[in-house]
C-alpha atoms as a PDB file:
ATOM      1  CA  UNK A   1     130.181  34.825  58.830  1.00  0.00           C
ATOM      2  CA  UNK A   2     126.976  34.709  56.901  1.00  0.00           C
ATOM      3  CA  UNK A   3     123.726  33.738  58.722  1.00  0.00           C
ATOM      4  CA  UNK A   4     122.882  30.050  58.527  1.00  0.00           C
ATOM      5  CA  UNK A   5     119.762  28.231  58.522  1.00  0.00           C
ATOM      6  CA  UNK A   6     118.295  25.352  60.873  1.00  0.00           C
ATOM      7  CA  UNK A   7     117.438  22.053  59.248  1.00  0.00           C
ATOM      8  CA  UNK A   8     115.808  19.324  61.492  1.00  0.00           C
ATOM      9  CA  UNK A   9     115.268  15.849  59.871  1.00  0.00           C
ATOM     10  CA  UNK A  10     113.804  12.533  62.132  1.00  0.00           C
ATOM     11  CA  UNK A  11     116.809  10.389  61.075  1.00  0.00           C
ATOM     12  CA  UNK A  12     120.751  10.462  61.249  1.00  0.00           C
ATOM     13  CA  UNK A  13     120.601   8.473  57.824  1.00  0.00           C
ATOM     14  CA  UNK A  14     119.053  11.541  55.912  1.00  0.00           C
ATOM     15  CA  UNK A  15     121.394  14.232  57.039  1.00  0.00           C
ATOM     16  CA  UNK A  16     123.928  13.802  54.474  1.00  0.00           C
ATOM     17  CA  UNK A  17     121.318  13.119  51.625  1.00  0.00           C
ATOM     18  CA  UNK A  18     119.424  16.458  52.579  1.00  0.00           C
ATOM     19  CA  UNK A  19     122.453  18.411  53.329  1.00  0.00           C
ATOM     20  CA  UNK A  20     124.212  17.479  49.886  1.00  0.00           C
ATOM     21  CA  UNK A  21     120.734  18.575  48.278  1.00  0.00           C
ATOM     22  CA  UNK A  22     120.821  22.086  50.125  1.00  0.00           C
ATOM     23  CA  UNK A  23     124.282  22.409  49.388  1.00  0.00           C
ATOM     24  CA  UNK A  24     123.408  22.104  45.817  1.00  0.00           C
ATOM     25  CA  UNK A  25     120.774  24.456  45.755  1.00  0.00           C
ATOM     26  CA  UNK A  26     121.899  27.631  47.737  1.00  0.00           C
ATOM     27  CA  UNK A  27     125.788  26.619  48.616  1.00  0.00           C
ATOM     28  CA  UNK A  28     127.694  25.184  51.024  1.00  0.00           C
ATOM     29  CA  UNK A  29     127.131  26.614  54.627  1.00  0.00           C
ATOM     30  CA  UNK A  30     123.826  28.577  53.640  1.00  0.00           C
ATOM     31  CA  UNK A  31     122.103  25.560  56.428  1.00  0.00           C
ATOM     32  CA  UNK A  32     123.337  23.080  59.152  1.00  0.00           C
ATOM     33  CA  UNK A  33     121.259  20.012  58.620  1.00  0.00           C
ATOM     34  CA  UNK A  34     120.822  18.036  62.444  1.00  0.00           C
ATOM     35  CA  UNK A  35     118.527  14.815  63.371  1.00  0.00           C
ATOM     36  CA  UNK A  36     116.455  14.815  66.065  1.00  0.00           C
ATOM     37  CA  UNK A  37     116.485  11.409  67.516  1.00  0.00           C
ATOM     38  CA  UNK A  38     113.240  11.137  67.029  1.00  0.00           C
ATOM     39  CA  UNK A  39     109.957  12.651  66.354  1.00  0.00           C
ATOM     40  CA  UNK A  40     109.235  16.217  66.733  1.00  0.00           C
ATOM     41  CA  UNK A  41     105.877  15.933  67.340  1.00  0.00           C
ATOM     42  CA  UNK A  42     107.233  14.165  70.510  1.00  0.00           C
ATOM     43  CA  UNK A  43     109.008  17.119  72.203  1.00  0.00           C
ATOM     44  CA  UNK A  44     107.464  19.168  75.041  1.00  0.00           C
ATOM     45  CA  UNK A  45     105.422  22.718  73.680  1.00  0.00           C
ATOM     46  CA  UNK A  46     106.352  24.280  76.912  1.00  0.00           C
ATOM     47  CA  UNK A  47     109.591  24.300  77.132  1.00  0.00           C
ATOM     48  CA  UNK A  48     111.095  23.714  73.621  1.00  0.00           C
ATOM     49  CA  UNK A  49     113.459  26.547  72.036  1.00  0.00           C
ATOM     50  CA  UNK A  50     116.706  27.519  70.630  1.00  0.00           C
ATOM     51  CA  UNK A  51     118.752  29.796  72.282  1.00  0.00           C
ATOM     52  CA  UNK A  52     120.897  32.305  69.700  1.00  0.00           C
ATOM     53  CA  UNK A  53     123.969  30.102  71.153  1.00  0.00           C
ATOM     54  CA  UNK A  54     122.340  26.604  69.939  1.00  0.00           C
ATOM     55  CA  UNK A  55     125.099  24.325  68.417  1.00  0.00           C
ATOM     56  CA  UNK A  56     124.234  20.814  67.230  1.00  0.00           C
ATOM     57  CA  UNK A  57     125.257  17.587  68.953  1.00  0.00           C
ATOM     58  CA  UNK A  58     125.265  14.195  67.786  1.00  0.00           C
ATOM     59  CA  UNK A  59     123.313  12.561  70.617  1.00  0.00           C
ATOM     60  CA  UNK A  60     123.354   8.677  69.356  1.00  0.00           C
END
């Protein structure tokens, strides 16, 4: 399995759009592209990190 890269966008609706552009560019499953349900300005500095285990969820 290759490594794969960590795309966050603010909105579900721009996943697929972004994705299919990354896709393009470096092939498929070179980056998972997630939403965060928000801002990322708005998440807490002290305790925000990913883990080498992360997976993406669809939280909505």
């Amino acid at each position: 399995m290759s490594a794969q890269n960590l795309v966050i966008v603010e909105s579900k609706n721009k996943v697929s759009k972004v994705q299919t552009y990354l896709d393009q560019l470096y092939g498929k499953s070179s980056f998972i592209v997630s939403y965060s349900s928000g801002h990322i300005r708005d998440l807490p500095t002290d305790s925000f990190g990913l883990t080498e285990n992360y997976t993406p969820t669809d939280m909505c």
